[in-house]
PDB file of N, CA and C in Angstrom:
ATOM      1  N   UNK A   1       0.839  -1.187   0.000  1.00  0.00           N
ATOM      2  CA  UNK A   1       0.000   0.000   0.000  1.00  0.00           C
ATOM      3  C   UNK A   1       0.878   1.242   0.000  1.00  0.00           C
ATOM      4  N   UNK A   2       0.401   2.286  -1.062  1.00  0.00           N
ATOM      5  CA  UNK A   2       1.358   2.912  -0.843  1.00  0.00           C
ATOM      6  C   UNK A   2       1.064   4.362   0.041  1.00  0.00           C
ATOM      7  N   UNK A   3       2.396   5.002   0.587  1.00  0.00           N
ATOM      8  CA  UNK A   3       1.936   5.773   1.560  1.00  0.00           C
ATOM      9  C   UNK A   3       1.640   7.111   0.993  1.00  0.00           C
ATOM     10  N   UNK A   4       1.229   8.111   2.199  1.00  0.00           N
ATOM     11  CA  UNK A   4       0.655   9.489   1.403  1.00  0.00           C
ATOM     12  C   UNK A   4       1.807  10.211   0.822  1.00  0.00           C
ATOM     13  N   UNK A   5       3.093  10.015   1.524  1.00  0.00           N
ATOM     14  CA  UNK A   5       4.264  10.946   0.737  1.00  0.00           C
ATOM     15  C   UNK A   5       4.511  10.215  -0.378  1.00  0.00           C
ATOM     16  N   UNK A   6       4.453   9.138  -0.912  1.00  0.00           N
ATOM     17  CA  UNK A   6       4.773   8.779  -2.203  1.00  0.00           C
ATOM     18  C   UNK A   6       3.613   8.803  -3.189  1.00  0.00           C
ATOM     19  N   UNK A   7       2.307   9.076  -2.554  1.00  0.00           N
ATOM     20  CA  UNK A   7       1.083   9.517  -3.367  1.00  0.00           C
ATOM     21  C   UNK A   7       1.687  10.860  -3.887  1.00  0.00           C
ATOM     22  N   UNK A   8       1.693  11.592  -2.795  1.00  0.00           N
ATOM     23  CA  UNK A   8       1.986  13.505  -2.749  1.00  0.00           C
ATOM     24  C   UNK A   8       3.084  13.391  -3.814  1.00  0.00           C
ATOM     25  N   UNK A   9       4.687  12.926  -3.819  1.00  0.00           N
ATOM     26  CA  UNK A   9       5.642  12.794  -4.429  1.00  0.00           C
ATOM     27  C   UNK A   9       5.068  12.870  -6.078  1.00  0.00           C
ATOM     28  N   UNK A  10       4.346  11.092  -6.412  1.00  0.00           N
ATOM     29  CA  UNK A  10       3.947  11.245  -8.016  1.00  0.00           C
ATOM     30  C   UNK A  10       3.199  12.433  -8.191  1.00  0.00           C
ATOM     31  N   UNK A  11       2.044  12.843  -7.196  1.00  0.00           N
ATOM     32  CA  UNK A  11       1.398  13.797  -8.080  1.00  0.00           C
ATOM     33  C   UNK A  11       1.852  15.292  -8.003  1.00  0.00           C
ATOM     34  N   UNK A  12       3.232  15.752  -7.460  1.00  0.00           N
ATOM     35  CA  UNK A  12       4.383  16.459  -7.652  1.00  0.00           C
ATOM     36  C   UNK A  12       5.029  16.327  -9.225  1.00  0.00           C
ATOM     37  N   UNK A  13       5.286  15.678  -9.557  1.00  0.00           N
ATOM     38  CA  UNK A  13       6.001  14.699 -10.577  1.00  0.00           C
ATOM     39  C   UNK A  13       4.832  15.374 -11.828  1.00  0.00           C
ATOM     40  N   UNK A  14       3.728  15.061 -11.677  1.00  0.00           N
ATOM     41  CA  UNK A  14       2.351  14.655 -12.866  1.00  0.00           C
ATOM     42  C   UNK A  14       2.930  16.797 -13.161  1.00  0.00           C
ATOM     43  N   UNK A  15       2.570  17.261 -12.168  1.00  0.00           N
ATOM     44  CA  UNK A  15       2.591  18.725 -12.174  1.00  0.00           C
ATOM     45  C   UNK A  15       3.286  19.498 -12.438  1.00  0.00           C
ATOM     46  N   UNK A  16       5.140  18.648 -12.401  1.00  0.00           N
ATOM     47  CA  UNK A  16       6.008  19.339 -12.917  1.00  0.00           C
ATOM     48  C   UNK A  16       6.354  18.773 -14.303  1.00  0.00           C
ATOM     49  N   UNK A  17       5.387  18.086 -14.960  1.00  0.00           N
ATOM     50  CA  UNK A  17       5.906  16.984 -16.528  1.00  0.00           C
ATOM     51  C   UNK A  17       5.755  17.714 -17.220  1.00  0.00           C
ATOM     52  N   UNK A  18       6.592  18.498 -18.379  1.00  0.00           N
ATOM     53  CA  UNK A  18       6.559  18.811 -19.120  1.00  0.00           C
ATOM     54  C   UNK A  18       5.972  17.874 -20.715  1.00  0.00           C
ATOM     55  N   UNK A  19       5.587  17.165 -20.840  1.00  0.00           N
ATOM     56  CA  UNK A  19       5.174  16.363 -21.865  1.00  0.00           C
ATOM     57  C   UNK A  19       3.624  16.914 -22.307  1.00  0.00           C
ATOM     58  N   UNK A  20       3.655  17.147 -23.708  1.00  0.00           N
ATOM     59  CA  UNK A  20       2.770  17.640 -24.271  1.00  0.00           C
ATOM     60  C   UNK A  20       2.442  19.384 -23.943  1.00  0.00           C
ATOM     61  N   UNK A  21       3.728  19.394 -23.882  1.00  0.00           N
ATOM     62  CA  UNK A  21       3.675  20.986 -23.636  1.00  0.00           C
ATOM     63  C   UNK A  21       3.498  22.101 -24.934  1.00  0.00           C
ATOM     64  N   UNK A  22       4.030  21.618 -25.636  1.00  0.00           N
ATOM     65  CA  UNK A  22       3.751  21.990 -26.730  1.00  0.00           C
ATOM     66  C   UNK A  22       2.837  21.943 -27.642  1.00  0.00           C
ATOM     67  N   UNK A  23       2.351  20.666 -27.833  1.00  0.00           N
ATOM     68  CA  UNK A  23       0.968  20.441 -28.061  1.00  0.00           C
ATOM     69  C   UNK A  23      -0.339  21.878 -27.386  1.00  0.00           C
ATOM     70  N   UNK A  24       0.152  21.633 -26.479  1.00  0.00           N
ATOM     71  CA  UNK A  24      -0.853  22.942 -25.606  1.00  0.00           C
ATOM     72  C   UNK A  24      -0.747  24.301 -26.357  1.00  0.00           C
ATOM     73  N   UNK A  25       0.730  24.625 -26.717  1.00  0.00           N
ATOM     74  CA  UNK A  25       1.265  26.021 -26.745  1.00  0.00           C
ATOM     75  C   UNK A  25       0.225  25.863 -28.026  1.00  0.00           C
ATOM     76  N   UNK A  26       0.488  25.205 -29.348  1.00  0.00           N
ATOM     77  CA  UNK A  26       0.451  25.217 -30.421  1.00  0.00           C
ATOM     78  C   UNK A  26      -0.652  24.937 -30.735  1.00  0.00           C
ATOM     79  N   UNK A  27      -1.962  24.248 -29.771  1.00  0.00           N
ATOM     80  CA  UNK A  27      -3.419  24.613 -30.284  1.00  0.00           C
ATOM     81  C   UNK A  27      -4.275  25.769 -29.656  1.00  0.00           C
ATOM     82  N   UNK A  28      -3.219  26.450 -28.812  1.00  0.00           N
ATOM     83  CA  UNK A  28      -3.276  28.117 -28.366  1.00  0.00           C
ATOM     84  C   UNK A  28      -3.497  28.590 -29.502  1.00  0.00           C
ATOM     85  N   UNK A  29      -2.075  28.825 -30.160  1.00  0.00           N
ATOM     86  CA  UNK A  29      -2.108  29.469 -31.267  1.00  0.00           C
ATOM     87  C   UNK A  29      -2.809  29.441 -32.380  1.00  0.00           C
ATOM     88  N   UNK A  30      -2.964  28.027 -32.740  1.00  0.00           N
ATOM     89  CA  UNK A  30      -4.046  27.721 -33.954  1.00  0.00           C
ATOM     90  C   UNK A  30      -5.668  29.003 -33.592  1.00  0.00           C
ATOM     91  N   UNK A  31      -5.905  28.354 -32.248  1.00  0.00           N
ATOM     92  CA  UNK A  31      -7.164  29.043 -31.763  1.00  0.00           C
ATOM     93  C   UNK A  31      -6.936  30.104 -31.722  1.00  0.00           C
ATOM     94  N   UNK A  32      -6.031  30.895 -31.515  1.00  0.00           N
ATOM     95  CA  UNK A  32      -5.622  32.935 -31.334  1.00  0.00           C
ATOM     96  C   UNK A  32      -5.757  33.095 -33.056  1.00  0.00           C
ATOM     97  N   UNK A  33      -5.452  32.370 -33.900  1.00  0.00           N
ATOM     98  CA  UNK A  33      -4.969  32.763 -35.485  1.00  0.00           C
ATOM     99  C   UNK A  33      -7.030  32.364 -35.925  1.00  0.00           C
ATOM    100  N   UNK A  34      -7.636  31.490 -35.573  1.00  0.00           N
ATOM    101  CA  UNK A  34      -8.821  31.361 -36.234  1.00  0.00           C
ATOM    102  C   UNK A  34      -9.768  32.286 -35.629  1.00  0.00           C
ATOM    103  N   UNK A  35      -9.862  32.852 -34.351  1.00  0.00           N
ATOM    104  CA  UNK A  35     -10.366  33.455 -33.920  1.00  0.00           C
ATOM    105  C   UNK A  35     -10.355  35.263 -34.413  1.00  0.00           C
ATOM    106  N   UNK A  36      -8.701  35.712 -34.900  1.00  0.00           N
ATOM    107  CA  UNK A  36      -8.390  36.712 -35.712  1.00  0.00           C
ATOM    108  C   UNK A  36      -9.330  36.758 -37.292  1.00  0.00           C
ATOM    109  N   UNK A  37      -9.118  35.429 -37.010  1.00  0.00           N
ATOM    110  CA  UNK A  37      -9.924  35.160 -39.071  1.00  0.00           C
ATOM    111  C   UNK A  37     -11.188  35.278 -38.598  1.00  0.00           C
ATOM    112  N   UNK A  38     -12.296  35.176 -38.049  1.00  0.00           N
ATOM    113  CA  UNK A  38     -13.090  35.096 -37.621  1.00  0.00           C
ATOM    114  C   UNK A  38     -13.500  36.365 -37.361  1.00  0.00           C
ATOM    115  N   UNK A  39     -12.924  37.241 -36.453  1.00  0.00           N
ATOM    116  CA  UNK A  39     -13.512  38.831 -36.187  1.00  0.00           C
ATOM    117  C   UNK A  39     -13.036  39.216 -37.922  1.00  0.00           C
ATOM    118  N   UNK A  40     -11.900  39.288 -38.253  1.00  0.00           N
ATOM    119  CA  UNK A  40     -11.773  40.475 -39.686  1.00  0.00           C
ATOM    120  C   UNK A  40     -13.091  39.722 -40.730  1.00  0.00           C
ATOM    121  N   UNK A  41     -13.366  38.773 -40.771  1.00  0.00           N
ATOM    122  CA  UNK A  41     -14.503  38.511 -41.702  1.00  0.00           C
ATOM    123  C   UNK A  41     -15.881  38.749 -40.788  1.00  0.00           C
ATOM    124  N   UNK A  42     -16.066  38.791 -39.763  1.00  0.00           N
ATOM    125  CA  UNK A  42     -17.168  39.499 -39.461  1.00  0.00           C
ATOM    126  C   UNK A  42     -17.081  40.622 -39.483  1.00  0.00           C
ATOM    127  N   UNK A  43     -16.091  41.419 -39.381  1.00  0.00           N
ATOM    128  CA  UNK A  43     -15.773  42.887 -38.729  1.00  0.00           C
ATOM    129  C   UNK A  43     -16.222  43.455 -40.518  1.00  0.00           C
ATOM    130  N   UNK A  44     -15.275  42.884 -41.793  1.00  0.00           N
ATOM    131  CA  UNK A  44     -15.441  43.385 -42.680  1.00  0.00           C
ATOM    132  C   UNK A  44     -16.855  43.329 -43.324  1.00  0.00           C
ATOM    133  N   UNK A  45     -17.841  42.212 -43.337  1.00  0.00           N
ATOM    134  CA  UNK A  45     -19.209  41.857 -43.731  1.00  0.00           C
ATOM    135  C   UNK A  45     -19.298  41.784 -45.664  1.00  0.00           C
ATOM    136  N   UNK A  46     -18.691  40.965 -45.891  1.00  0.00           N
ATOM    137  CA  UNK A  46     -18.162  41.022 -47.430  1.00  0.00           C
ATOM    138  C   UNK A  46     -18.910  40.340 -48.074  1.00  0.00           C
ATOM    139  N   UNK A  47     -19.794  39.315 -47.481  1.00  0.00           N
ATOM    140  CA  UNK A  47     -21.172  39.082 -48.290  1.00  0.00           C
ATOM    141  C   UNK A  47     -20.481  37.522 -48.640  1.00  0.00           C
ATOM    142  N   UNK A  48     -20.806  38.019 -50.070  1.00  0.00           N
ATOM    143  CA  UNK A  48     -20.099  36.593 -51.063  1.00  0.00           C
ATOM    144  C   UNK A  48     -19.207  37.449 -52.278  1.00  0.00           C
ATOM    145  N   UNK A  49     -18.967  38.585 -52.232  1.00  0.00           N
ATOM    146  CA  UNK A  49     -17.853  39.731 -52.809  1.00  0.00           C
ATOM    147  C   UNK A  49     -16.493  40.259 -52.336  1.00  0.00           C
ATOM    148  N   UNK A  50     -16.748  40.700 -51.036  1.00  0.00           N
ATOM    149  CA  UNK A  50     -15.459  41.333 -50.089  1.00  0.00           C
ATOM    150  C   UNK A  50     -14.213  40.500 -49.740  1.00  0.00           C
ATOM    151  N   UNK A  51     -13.623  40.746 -48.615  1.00  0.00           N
ATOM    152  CA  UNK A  51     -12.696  39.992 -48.678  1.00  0.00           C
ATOM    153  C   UNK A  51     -13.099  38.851 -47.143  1.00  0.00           C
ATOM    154  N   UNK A  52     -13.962  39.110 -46.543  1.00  0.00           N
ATOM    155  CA  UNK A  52     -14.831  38.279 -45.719  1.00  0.00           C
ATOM    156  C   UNK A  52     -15.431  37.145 -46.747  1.00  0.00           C
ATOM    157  N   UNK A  53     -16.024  37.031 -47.417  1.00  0.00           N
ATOM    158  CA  UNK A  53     -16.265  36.373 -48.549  1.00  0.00           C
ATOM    159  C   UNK A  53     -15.249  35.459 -48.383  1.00  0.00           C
ATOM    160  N   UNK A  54     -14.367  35.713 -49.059  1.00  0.00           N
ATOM    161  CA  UNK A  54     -13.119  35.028 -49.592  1.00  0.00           C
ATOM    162  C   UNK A  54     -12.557  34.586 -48.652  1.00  0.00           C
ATOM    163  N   UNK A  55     -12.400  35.261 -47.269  1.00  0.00           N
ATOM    164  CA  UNK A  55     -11.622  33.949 -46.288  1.00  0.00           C
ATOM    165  C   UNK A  55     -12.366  32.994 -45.918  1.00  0.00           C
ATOM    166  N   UNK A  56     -14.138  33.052 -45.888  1.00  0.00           N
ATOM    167  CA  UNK A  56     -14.723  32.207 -45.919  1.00  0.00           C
ATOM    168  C   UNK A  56     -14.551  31.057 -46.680  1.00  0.00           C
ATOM    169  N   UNK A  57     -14.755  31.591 -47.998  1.00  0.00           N
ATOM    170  CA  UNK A  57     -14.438  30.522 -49.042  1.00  0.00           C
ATOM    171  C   UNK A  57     -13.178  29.647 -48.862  1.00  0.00           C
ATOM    172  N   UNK A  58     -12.127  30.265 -48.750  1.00  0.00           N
ATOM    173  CA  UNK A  58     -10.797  29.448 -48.502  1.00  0.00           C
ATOM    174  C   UNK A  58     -11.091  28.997 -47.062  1.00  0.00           C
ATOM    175  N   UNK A  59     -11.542  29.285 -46.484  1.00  0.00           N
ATOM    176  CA  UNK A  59     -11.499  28.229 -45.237  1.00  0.00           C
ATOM    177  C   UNK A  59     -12.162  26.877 -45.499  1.00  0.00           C
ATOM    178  N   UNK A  60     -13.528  27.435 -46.079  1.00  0.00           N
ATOM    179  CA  UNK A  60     -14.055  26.167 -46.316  1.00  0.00           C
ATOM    180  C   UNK A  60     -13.769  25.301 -47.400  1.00  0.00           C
ATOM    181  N   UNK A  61     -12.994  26.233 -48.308  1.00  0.00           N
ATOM    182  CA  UNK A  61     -11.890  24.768 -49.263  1.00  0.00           C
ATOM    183  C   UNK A  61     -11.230  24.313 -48.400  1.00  0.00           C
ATOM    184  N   UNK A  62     -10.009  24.852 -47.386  1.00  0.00           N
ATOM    185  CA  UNK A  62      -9.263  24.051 -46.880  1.00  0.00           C
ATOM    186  C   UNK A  62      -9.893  23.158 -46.032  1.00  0.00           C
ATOM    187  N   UNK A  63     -11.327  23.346 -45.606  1.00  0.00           N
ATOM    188  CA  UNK A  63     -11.540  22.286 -44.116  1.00  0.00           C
ATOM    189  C   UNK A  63     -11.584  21.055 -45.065  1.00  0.00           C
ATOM    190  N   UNK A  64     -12.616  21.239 -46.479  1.00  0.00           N
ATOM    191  CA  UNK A  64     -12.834  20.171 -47.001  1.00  0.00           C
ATOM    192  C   UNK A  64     -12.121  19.093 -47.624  1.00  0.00           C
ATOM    193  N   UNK A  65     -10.859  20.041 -48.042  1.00  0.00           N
ATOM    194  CA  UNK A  65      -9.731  19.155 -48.447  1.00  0.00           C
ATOM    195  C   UNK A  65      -9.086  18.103 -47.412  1.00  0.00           C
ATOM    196  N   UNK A  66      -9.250  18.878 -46.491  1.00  0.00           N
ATOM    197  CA  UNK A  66      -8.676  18.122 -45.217  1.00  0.00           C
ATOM    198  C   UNK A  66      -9.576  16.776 -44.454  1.00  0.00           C
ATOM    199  N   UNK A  67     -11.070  17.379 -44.657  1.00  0.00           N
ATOM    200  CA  UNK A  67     -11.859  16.268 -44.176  1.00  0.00           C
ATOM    201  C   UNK A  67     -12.305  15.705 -45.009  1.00  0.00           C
ATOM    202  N   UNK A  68     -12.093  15.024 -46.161  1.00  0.00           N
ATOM    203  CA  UNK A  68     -12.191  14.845 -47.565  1.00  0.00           C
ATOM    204  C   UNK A  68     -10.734  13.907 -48.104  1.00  0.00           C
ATOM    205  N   UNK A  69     -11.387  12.526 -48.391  1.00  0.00           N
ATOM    206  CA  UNK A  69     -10.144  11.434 -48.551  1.00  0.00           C
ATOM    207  C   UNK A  69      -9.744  12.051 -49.548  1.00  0.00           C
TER     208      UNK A  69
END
């Protein structure tokens, strides 16, 4: 059985692990960069003409390419 300081110890350990740290940083960023795309095409209101339009459009080519064998 194990005791409470070697409970306390691993979950010391869990808190200082750096693993998948990056992973974290880097779907920060994804989310800070879509969220930017997101206000300038609302902010601009470009219809199916402007340039709101068009990041629409390319977004939704790229999702499809991507979710799309």
């Amino acid at each position: 059985m194990e005791t409470l300081w070697t409970t306390m110890v691993r979950f010391m350990h869990r808190l200082t692990d750096r693993r998948g740290q990056g992973t974290v940083e880097y779907l920060g960023l994804v989310l800070a960069v879509g969220a930017l795309l997101l206000a300038v095409s609302v902010q601009v209101k470009g219809g199916g003409a402007g340039i709101g339009g068009q990041i629409s459009k390319s977004m939704e080519k790229a999702i499809s390419s991507i979710t799309q064998p």
